[in-house]
PDB file of N, CA and C in Angstrom:
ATOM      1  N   UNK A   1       0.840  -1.169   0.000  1.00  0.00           N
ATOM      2  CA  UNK A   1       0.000   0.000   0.000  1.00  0.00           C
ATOM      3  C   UNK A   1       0.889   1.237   0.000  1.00  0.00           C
ATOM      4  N   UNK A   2       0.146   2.123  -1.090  1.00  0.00           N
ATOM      5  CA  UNK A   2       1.265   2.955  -0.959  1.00  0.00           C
ATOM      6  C   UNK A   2       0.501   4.589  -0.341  1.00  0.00           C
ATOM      7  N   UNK A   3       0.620   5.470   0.220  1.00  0.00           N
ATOM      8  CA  UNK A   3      -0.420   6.912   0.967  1.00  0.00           C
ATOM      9  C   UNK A   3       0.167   8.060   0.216  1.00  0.00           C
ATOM     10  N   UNK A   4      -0.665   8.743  -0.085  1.00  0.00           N
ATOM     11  CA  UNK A   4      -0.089   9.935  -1.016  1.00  0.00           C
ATOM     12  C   UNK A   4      -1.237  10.725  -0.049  1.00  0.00           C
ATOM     13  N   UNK A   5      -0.615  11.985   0.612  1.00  0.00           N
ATOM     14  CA  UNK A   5      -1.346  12.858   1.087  1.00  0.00           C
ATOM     15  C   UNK A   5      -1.505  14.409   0.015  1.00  0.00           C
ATOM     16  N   UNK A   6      -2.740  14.513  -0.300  1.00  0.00           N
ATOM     17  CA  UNK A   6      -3.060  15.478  -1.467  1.00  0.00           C
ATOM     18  C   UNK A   6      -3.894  16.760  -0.670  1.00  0.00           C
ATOM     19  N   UNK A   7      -3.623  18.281  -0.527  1.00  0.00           N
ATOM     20  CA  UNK A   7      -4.220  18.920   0.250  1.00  0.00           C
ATOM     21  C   UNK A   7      -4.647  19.963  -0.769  1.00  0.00           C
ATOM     22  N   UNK A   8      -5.453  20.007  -1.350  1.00  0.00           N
ATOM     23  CA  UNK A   8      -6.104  21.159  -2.677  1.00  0.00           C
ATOM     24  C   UNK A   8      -6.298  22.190  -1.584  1.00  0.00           C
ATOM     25  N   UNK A   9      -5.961  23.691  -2.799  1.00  0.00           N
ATOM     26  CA  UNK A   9      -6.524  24.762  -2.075  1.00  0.00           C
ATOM     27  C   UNK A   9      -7.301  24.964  -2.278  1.00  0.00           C
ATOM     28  N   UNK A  10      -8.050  24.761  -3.811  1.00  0.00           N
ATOM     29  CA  UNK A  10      -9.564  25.402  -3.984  1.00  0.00           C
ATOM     30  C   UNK A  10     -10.470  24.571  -4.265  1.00  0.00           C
ATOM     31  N   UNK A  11     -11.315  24.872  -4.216  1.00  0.00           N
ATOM     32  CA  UNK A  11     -12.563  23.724  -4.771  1.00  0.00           C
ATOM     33  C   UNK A  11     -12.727  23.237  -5.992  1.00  0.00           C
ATOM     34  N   UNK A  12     -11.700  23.873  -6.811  1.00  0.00           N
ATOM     35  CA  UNK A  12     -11.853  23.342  -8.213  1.00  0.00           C
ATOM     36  C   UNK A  12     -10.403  22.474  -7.969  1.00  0.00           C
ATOM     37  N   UNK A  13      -9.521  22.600  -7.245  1.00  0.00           N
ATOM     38  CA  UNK A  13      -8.312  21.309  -6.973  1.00  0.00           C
ATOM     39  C   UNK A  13      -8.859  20.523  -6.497  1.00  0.00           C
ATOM     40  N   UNK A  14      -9.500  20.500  -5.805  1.00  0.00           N
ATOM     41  CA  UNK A  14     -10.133  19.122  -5.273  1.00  0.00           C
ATOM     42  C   UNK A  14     -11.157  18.345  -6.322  1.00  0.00           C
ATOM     43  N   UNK A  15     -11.945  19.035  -7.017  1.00  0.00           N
ATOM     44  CA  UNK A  15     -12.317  18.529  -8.081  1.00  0.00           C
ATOM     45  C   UNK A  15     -11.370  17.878  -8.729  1.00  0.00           C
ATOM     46  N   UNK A  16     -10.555  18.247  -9.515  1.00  0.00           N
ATOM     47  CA  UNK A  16      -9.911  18.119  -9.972  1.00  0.00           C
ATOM     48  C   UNK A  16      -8.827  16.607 -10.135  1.00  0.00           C
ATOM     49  N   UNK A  17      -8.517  16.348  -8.780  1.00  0.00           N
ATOM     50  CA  UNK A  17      -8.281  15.317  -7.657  1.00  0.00           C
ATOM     51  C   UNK A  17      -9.200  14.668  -7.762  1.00  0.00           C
ATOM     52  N   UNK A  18     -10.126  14.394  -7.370  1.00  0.00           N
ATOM     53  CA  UNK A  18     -11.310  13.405  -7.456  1.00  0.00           C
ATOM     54  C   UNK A  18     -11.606  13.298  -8.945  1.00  0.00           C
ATOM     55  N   UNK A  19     -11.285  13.969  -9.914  1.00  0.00           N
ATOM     56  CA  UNK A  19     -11.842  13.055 -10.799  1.00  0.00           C
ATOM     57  C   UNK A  19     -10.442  12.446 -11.430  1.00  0.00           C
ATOM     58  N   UNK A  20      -9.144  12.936 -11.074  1.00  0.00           N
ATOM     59  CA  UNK A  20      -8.054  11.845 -11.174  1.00  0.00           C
ATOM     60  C   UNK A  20      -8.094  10.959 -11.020  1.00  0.00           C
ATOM     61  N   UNK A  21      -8.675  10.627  -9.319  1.00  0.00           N
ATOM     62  CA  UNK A  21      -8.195   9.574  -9.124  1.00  0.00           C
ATOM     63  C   UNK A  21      -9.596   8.132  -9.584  1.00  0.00           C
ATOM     64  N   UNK A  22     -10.397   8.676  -9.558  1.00  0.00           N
ATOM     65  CA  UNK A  22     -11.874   8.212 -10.016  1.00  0.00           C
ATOM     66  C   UNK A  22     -11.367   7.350 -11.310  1.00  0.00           C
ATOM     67  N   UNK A  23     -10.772   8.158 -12.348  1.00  0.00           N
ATOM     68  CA  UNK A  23     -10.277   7.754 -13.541  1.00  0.00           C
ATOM     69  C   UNK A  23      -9.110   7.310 -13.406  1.00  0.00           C
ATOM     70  N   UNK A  24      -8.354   7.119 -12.594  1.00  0.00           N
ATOM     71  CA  UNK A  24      -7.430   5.931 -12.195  1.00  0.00           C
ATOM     72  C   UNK A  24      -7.730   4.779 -11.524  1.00  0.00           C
ATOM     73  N   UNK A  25      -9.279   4.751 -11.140  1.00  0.00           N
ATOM     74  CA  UNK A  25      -9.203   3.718 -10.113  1.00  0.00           C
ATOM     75  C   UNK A  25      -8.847   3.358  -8.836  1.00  0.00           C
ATOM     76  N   UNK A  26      -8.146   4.585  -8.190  1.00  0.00           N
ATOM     77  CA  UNK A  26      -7.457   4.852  -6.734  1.00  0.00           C
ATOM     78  C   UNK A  26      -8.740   4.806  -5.899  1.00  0.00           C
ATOM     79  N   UNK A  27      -8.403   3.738  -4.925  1.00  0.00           N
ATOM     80  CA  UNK A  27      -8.938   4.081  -3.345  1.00  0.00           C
ATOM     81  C   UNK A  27      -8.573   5.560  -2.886  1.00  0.00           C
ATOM     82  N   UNK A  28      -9.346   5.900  -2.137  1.00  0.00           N
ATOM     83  CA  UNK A  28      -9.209   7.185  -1.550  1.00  0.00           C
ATOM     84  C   UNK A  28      -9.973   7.435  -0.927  1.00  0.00           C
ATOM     85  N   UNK A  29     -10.003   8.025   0.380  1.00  0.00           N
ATOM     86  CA  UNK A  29     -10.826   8.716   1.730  1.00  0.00           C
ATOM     87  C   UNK A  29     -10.398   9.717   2.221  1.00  0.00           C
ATOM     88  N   UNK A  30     -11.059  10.842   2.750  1.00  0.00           N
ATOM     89  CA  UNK A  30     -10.855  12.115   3.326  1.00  0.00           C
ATOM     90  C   UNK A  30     -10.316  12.325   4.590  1.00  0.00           C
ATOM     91  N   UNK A  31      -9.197  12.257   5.226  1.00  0.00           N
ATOM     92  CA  UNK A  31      -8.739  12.743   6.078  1.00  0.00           C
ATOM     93  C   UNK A  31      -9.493  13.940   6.925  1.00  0.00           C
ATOM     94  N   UNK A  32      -9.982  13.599   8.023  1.00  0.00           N
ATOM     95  CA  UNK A  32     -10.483  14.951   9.162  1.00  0.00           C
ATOM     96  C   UNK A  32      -8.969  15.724   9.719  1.00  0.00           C
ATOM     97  N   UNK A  33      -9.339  16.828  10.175  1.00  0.00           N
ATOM     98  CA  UNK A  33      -8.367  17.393  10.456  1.00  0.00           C
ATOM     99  C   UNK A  33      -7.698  16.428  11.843  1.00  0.00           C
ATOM    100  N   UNK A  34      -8.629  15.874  12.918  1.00  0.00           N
ATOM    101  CA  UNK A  34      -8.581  15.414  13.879  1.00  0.00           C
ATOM    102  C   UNK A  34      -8.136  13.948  13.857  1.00  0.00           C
ATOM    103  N   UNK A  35      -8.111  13.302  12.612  1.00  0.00           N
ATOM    104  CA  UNK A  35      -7.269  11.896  12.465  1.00  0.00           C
ATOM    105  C   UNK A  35      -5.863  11.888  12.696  1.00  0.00           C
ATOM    106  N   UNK A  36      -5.788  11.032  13.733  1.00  0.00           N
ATOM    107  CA  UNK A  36      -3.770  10.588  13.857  1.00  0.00           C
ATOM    108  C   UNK A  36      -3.601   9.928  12.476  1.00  0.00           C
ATOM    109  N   UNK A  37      -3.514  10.526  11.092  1.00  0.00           N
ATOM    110  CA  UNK A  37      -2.444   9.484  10.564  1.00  0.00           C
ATOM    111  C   UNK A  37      -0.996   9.615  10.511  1.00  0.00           C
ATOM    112  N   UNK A  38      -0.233  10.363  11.389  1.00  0.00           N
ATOM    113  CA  UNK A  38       1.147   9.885  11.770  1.00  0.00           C
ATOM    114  C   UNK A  38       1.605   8.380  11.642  1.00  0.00           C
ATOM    115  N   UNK A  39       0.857   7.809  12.562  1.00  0.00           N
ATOM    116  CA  UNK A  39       1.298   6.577  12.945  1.00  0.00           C
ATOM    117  C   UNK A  39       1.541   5.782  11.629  1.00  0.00           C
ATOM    118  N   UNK A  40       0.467   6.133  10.461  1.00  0.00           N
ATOM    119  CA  UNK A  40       0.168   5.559   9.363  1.00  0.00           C
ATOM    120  C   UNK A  40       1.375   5.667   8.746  1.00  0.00           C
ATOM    121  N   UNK A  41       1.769   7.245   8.596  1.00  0.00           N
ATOM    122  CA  UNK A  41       2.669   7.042   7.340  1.00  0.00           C
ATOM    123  C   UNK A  41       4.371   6.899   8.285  1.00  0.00           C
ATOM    124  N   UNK A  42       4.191   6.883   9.338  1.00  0.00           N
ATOM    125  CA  UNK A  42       5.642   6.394   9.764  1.00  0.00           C
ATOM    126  C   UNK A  42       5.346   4.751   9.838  1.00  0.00           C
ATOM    127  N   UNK A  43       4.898   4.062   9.851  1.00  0.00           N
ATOM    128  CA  UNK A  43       4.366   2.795  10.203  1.00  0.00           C
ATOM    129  C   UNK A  43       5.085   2.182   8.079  1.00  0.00           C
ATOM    130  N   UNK A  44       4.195   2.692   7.426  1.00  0.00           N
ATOM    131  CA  UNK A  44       4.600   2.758   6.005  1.00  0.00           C
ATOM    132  C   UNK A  44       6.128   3.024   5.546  1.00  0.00           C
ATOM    133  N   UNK A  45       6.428   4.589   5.882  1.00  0.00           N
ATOM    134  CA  UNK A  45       8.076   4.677   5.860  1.00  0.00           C
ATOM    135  C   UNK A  45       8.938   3.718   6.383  1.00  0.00           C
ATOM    136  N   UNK A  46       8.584   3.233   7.674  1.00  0.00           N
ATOM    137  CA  UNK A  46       9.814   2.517   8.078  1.00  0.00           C
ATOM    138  C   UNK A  46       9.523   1.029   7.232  1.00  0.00           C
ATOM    139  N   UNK A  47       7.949   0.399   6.598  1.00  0.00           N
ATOM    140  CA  UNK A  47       7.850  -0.838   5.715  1.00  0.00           C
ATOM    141  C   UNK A  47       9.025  -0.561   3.973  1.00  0.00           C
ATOM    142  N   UNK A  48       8.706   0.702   4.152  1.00  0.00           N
ATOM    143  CA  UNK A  48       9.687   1.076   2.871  1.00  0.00           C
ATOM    144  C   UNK A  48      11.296   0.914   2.554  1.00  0.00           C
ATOM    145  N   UNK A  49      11.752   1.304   4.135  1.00  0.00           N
ATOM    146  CA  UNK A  49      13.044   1.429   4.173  1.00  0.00           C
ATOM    147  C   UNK A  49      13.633   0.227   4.630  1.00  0.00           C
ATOM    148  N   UNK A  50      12.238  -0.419   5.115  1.00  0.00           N
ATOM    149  CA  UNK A  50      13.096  -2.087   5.036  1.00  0.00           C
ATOM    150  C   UNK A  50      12.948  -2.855   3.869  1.00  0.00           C
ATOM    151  N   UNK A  51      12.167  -2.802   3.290  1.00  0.00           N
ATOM    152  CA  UNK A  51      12.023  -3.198   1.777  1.00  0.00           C
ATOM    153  C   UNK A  51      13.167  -2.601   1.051  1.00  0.00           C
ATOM    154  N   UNK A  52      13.205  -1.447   1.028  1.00  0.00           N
ATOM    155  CA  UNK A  52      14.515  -0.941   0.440  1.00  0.00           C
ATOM    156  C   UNK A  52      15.880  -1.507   0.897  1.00  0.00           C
ATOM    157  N   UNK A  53      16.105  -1.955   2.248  1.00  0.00           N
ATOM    158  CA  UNK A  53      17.262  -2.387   2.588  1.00  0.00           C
ATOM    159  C   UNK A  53      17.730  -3.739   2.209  1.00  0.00           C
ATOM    160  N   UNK A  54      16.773  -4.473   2.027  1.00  0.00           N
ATOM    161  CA  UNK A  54      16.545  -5.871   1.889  1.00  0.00           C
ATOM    162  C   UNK A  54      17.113  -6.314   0.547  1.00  0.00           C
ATOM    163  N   UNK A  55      16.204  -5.402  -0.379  1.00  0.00           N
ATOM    164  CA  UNK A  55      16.802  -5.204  -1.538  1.00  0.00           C
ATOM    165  C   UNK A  55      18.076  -4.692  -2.186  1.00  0.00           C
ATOM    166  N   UNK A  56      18.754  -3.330  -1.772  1.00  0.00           N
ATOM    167  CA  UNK A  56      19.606  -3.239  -1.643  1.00  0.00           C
ATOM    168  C   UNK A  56      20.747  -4.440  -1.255  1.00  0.00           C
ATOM    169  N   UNK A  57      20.775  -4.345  -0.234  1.00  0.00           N
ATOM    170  CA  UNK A  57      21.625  -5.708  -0.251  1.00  0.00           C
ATOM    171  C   UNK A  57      21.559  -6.930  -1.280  1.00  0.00           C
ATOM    172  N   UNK A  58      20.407  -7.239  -1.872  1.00  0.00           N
ATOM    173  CA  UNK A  58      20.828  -8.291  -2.889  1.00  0.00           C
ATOM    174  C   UNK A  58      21.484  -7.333  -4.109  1.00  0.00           C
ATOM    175  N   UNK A  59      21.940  -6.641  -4.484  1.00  0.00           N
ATOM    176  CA  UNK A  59      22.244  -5.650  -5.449  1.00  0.00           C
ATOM    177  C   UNK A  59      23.584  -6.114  -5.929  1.00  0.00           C
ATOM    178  N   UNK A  60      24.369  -6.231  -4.437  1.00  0.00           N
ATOM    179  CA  UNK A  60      25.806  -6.908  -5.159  1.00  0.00           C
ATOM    180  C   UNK A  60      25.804  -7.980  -4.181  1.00  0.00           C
ATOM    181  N   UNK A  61      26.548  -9.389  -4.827  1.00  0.00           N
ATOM    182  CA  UNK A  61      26.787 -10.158  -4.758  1.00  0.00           C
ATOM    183  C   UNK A  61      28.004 -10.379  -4.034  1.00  0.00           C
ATOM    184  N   UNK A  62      28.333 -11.540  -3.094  1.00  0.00           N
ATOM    185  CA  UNK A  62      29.637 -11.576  -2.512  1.00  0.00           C
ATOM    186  C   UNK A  62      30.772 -11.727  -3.421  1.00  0.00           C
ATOM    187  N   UNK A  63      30.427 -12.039  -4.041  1.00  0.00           N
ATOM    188  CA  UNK A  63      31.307 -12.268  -5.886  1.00  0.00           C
ATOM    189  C   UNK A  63      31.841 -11.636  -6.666  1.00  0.00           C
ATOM    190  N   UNK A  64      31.082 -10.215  -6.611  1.00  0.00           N
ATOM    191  CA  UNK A  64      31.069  -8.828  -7.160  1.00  0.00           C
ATOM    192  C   UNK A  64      32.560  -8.518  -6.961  1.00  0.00           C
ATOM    193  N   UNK A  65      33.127  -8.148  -8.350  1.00  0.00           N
ATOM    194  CA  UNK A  65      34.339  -7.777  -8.469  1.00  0.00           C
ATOM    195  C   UNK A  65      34.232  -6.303  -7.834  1.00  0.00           C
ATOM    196  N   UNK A  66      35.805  -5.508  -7.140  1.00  0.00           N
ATOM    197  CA  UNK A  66      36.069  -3.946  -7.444  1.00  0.00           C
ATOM    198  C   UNK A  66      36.011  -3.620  -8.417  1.00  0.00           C
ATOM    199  N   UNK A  67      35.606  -2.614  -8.753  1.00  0.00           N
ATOM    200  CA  UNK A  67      36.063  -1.808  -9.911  1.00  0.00           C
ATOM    201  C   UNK A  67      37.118  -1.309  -9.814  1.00  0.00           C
ATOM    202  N   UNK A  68      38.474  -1.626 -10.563  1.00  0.00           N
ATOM    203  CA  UNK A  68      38.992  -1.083 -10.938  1.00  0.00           C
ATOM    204  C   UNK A  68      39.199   0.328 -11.877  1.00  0.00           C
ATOM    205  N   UNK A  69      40.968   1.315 -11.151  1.00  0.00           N
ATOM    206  CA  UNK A  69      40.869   2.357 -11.948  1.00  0.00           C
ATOM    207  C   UNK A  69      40.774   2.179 -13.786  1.00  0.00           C
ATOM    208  N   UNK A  70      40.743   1.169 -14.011  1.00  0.00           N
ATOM    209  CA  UNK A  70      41.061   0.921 -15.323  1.00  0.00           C
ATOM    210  C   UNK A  70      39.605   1.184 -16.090  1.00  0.00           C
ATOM    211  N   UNK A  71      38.281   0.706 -15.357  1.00  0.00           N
ATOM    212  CA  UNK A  71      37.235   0.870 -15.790  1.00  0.00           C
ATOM    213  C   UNK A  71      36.525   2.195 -15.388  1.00  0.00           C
ATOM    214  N   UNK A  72      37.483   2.897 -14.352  1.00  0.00           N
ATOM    215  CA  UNK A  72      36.711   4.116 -14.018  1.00  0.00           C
ATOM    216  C   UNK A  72      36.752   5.139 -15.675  1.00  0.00           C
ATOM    217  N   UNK A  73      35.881   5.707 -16.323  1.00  0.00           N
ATOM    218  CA  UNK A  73      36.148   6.708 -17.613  1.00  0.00           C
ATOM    219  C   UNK A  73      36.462   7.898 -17.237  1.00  0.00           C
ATOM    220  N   UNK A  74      36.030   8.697 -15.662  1.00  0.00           N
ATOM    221  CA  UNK A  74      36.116  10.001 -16.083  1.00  0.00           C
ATOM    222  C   UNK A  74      36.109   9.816 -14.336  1.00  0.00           C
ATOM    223  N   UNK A  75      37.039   9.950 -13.616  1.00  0.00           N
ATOM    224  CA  UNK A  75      37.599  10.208 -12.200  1.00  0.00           C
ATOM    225  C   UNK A  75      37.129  11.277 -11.835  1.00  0.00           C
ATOM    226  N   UNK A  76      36.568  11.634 -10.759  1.00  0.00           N
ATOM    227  CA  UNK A  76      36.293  12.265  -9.645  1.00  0.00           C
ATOM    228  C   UNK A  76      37.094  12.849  -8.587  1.00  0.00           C
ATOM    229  N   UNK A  77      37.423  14.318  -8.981  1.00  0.00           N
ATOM    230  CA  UNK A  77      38.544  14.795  -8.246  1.00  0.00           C
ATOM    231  C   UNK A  77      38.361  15.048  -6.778  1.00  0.00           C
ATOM    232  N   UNK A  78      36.966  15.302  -6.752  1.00  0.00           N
ATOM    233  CA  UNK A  78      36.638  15.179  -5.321  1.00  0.00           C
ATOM    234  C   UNK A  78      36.540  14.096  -4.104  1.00  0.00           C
ATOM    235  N   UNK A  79      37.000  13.028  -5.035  1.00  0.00           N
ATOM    236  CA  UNK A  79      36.175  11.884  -4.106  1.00  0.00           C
ATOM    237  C   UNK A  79      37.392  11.223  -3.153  1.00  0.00           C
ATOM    238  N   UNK A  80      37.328  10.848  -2.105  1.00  0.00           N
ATOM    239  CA  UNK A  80      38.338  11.044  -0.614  1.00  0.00           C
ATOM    240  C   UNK A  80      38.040  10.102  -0.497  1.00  0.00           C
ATOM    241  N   UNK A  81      38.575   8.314  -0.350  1.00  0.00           N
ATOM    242  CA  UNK A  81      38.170   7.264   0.080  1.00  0.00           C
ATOM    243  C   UNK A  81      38.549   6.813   1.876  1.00  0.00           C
ATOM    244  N   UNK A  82      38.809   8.187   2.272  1.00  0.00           N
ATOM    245  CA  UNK A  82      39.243   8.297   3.551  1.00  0.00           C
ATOM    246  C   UNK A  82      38.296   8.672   4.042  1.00  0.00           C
TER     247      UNK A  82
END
């Protein structure tokens, strides 16, 4: 699940919005001013950043050669491996 918080200023953005998402097919419900969804979208962020980590790590392999300077094309004068 993914939460996209959308806050229109005028009544024609919100139109506007609703018939996006209508014509996308998106679930969607109105937030009160008085709903905790904090919990929601930190609850979500941190499902993200472990998904992301998880993945990440399969990215390279224990196998995975260095790169060598030989394959670097265009060096980076800035870069400090210290």
């Amino acid at each position: 699940m993914t939460s996209i918080l959308v806050k229109p200023k005028t009544k024609d953005e919100l139109f506007l919005v609703y018939e996006l998402l209508n014509k996308m097919q998106v679930d969607f419900y109105k937030i009160e001013p008085d709903d905790n969804i904090e919990s929601d979208f930190d609850k979500e962020r941190d499902e993200w950043l472990r998904f992301s980590m998880i993945n990440f790590s399969k990215t390279y392999g224990e196998d995975e050669p260095d790169y060598e300077n030989a394959v670097i094309k265009e060096p980076n004068p800035d870069y400090d491996p210290h």
